[in-house]
Protein backbone atom coordinates (compact mmCIF):
# COMPACT_ATOMS: atom_id res chain seq x y z
CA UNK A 1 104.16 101.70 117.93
CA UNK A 2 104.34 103.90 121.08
CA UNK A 3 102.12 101.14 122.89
CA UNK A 4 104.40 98.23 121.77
CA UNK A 5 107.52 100.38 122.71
CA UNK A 6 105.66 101.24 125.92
CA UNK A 7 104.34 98.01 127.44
CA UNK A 8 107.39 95.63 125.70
CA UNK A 9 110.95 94.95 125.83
CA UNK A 10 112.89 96.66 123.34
CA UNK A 11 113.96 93.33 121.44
CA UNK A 12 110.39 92.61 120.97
CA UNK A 13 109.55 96.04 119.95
CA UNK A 14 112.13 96.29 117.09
CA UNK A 15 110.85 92.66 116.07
CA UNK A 16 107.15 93.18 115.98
CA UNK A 17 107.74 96.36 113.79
CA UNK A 18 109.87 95.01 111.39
CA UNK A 19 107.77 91.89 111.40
CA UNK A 20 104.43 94.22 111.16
CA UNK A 21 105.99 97.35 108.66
CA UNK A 22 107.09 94.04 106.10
CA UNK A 23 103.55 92.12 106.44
CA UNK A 24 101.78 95.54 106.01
CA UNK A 25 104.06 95.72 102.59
CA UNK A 26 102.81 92.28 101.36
CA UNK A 27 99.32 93.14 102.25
CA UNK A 28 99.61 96.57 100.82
CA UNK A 29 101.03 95.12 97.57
CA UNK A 30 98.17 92.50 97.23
CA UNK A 31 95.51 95.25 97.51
CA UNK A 32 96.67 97.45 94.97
CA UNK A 33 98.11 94.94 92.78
CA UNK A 34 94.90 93.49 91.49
CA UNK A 35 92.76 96.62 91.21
CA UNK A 36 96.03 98.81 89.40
CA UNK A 37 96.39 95.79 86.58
CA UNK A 38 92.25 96.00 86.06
CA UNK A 39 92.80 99.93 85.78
CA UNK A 40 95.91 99.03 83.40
CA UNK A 41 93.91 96.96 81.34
CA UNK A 42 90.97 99.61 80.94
CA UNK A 43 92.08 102.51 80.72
CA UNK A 44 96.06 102.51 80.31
CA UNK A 45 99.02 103.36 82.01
CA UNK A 46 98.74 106.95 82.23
CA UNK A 47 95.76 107.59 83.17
CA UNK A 48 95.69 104.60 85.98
CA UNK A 49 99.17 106.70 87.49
CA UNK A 50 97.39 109.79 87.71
CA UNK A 51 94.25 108.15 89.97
CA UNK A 52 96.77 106.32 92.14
CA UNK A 53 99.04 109.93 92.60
CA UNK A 54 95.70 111.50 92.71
CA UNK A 55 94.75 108.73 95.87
CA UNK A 56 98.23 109.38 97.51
CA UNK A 57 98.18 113.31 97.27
CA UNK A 58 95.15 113.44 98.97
CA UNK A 59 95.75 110.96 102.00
CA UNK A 60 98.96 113.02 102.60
CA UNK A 61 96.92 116.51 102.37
CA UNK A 62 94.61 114.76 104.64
CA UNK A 63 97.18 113.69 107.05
CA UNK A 64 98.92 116.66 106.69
CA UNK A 65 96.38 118.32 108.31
CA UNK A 66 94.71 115.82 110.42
CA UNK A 67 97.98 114.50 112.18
CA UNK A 68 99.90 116.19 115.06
């Protein structure tokens, strides 16, 4: 983001990463999707809720300390 909002005009910059953050969103969505209703299916609601917190806790105590 800092090297579109760097190198681009501003009107671009807000349109590339609305256009970007909403494809990411469909792409994100697609990826999970498919391997949450397999987990769903095998071994039930709860248990697939706890993996996926499980997933996002740990990316956030990894970025937590990884990012500046």
């Amino acid at each position: 983001f800092k090297y579109i909002a760097e190198h681009f005009d501003k009107r671009v910059n807000a349109t590339m990463y609305l256009l970007g953050y909403q494809a990411m969103l469909y792409v994100g969505n697609v990826v999970v999707s498919s391997p949450a209703g397999f987990m769903y299916d095998r071994i039930g609601f709860e248990h697939t809720y706890i993996i996926m917190g499980a997933t996002a806790l740990t990316f956030t105590l990894i970025s937590a300390f990884t990012l500046s």
